[in-house]
Protein backbone atom coordinates (compact mmCIF):
# COMPACT_ATOMS: atom_id res chain seq x y z
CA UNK A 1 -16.72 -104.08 105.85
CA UNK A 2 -16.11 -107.06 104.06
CA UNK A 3 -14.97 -109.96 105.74
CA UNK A 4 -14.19 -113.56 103.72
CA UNK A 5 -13.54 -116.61 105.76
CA UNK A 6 -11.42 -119.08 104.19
CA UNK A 7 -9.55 -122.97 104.26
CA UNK A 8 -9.79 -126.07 103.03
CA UNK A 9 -12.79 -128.88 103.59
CA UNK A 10 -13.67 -129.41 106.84
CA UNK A 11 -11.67 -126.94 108.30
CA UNK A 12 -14.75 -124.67 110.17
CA UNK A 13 -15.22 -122.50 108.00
CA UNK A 14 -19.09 -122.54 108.49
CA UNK A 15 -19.07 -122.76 112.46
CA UNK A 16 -16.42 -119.97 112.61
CA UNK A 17 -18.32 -117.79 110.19
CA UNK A 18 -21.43 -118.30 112.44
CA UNK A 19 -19.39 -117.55 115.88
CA UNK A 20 -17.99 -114.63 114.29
CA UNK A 21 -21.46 -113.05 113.43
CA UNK A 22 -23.10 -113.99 116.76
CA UNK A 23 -20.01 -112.10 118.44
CA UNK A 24 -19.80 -109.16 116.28
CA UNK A 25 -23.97 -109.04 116.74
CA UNK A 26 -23.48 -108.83 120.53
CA UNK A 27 -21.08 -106.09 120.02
CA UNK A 28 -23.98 -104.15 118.21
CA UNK A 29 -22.87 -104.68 114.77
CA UNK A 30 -24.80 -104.79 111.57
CA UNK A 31 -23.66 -108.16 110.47
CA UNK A 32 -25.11 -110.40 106.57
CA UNK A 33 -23.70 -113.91 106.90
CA UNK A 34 -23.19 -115.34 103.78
CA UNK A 35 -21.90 -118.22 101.56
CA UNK A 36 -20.22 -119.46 98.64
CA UNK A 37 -22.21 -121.42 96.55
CA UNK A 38 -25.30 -118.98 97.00
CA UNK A 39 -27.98 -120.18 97.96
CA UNK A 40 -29.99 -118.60 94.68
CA UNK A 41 -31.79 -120.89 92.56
CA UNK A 42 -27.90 -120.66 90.63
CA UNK A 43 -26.15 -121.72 93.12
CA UNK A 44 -28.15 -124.33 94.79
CA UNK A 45 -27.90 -126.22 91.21
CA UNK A 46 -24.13 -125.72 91.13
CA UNK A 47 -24.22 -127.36 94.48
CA UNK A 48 -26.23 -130.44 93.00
CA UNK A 49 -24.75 -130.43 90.03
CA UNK A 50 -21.07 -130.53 90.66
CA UNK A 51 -20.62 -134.21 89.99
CA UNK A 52 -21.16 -133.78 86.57
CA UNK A 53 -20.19 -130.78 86.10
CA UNK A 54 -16.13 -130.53 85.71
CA UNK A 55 -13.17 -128.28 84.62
CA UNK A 56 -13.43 -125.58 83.41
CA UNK A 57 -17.64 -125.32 82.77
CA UNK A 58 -17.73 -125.62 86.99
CA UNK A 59 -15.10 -122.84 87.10
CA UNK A 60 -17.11 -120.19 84.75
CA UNK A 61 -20.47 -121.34 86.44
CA UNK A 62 -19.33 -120.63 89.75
CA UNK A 63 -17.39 -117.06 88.62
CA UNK A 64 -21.01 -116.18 87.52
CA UNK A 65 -22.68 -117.00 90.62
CA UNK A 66 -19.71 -115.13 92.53
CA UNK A 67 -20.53 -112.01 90.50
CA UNK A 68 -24.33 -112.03 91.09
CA UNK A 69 -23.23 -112.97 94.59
CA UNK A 70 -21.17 -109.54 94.83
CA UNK A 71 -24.09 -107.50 92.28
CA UNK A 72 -27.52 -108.77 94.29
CA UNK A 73 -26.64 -109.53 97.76
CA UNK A 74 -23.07 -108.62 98.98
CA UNK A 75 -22.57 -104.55 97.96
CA UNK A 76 -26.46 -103.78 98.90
CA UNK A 77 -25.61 -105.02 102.21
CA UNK A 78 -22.36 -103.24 102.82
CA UNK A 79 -24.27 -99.98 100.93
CA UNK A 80 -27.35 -100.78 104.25
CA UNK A 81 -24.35 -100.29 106.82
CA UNK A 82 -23.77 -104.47 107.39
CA UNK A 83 -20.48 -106.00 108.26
CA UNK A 84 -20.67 -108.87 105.19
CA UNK A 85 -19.31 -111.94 106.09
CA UNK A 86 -18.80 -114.64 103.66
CA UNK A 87 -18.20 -118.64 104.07
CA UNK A 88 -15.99 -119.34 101.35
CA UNK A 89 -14.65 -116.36 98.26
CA UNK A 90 -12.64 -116.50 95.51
CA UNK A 91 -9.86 -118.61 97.61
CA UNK A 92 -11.99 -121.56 96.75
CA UNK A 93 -12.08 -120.73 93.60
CA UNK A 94 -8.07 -121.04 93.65
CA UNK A 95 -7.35 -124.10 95.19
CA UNK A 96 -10.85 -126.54 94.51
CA UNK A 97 -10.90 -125.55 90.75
CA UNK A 98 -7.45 -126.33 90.61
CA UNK A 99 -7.84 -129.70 92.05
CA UNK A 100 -10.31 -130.05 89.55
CA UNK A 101 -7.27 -129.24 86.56
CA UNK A 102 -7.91 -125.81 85.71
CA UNK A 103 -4.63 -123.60 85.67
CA UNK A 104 -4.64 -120.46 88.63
CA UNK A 105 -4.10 -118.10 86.00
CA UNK A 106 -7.32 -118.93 83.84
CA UNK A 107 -9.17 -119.42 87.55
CA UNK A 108 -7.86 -115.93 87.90
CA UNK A 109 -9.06 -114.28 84.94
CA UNK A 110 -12.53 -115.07 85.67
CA UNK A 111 -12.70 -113.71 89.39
CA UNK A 112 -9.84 -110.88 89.29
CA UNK A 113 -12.67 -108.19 88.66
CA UNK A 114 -14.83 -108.94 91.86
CA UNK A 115 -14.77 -106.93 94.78
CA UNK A 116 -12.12 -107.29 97.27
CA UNK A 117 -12.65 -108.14 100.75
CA UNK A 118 -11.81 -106.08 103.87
CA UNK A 119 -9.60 -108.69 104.88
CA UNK A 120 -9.58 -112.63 104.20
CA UNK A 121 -9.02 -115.15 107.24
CA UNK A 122 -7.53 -118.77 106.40
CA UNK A 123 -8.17 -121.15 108.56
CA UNK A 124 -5.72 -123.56 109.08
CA UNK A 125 -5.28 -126.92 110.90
CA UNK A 126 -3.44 -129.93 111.48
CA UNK A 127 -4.41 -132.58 108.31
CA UNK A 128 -4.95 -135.34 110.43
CA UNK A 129 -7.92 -133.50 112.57
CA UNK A 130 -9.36 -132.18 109.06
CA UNK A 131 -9.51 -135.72 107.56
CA UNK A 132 -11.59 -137.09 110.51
CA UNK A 133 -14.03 -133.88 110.44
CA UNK A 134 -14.44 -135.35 106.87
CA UNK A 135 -14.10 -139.18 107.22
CA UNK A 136 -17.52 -138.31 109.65
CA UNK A 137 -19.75 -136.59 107.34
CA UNK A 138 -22.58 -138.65 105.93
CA UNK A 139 -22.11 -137.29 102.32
CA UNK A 140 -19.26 -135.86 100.71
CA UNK A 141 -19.00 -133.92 97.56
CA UNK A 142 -16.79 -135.02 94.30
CA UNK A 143 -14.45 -132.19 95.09
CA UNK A 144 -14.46 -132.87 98.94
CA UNK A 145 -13.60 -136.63 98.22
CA UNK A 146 -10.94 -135.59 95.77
CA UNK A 147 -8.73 -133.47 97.57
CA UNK A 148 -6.95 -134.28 100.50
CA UNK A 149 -6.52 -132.42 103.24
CA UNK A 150 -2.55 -132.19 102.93
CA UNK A 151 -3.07 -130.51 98.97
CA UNK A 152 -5.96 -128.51 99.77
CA UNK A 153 -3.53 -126.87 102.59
CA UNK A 154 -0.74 -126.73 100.32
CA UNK A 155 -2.87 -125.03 97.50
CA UNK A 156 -4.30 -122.63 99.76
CA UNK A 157 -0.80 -121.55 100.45
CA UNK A 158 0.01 -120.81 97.10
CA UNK A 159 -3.42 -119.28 96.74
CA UNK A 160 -2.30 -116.84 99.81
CA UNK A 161 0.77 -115.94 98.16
CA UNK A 162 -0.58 -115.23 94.76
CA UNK A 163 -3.65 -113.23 96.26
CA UNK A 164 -0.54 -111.27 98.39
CA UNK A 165 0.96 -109.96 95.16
CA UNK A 166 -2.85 -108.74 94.26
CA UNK A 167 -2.67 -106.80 97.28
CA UNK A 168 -5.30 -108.24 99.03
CA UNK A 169 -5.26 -108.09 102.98
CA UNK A 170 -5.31 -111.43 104.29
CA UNK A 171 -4.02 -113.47 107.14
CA UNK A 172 -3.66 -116.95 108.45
CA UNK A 173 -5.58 -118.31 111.66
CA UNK A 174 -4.33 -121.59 113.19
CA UNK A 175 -6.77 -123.50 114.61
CA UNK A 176 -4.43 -126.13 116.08
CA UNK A 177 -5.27 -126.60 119.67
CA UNK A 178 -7.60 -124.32 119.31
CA UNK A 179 -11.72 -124.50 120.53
CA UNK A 180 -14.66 -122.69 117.75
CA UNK A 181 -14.95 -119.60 120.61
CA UNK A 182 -10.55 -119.30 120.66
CA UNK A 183 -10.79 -119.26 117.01
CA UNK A 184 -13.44 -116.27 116.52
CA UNK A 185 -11.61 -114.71 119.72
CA UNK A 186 -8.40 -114.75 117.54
CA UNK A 187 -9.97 -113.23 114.38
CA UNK A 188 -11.47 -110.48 116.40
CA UNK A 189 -8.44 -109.38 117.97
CA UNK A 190 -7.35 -108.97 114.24
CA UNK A 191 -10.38 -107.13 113.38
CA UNK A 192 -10.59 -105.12 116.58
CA UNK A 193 -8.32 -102.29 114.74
CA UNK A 194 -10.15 -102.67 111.47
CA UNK A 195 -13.58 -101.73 113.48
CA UNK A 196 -12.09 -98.54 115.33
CA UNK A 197 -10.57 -97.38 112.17
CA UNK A 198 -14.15 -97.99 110.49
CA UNK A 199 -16.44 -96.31 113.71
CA UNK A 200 -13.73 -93.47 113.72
CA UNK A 201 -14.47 -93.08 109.60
């Protein structure tokens, strides 16, 4: 099963992912955390590179890494019996490319071929909270310090909607009021039926 956890900057994204792979471990599962950039030699330079790197050449260079991301790491995992979960898909894609003036559809056209997750969580929370997460980080990135919380929300919305009429399975987690452990609880209840169907398979 592939599982993609999603939302904007400072959201948890990367403590969820991590809470949901300690839990699912526990359970007995087969679990490959993984992330978005990679952490290949391709990815680590997108990661240094992307304040100089703009548009439309960050889009394509991070649609490669995606696809040696699904090719090298993610579908040998799910073919050795793992529960993949990734920090960060093609969502990102969607809404931080954008911010960075590249249209959805073109976005699109250079991801709409990779392999579709099980199901995608969003994480979403109030803007206020996620602006403080971010105000306290030592460093932030170009795209990080150019989109505010309030659009990144707003664009993953309309990401949502336009991955809905692709048919993928996706749904929205509020983290408002919510602790790390309520918000893993709440995505396993979701994928509690998802795991039954797949042991009964």
């Amino acid at each position: 099963m592939f599982i993609v956890i999603e939302g904007p900057n400072g959201v948890g994204k990367t403590t969820i992912a991590g809470l949901l792979t300690e839990r699912l471990r526990h359970r007995g599962h087969l679990v490959h955390l993984t992330s978005e950039p990679t952490r290949t030699r391709l990815g680590e330079l997108l990661r240094q590179a992307e304040d100089v790197i703009h548009g439309r050449a960050l889009a394509l260079a991070i649609a490669a890494d995606r696809t040696l991301h699904v090719e090298d790491e993610i579908i040998p995992a799910l073919d050795a019996g793992h529960i993949v979960i990734s920090d960060r898909y093609v969502q990102s894609s969607l809404v931080l490319q954008r911010v960075d003036a590249v249209d959805l559809r073109e976005i699109w056209s250079y991801n709409r071929y990779v392999l579709q997750p099980a199901v995608c969580f969003y994480l979403v929370d109030d803007p206020h909270t996620i602006g403080a997460r971010l105000t306290a980080r030592r460093h932030l990135t170009r795209l990080e310090a150019t989109a505010m919380p309030e659009r990144e929300l707003q664009l993953y919305d309309q990401a949502f909607q336009f991955l809905r009429r692709q048919s993928w399975h996706q749904t929205t987690i509020d983290c408002r009021g919510r602790n790390p452990d309520q918000v893993a609880s709440a995505i396993l209840d979701t994928l509690d039926p998802l795991l039954a169907h797949r042991r009964a398979a």
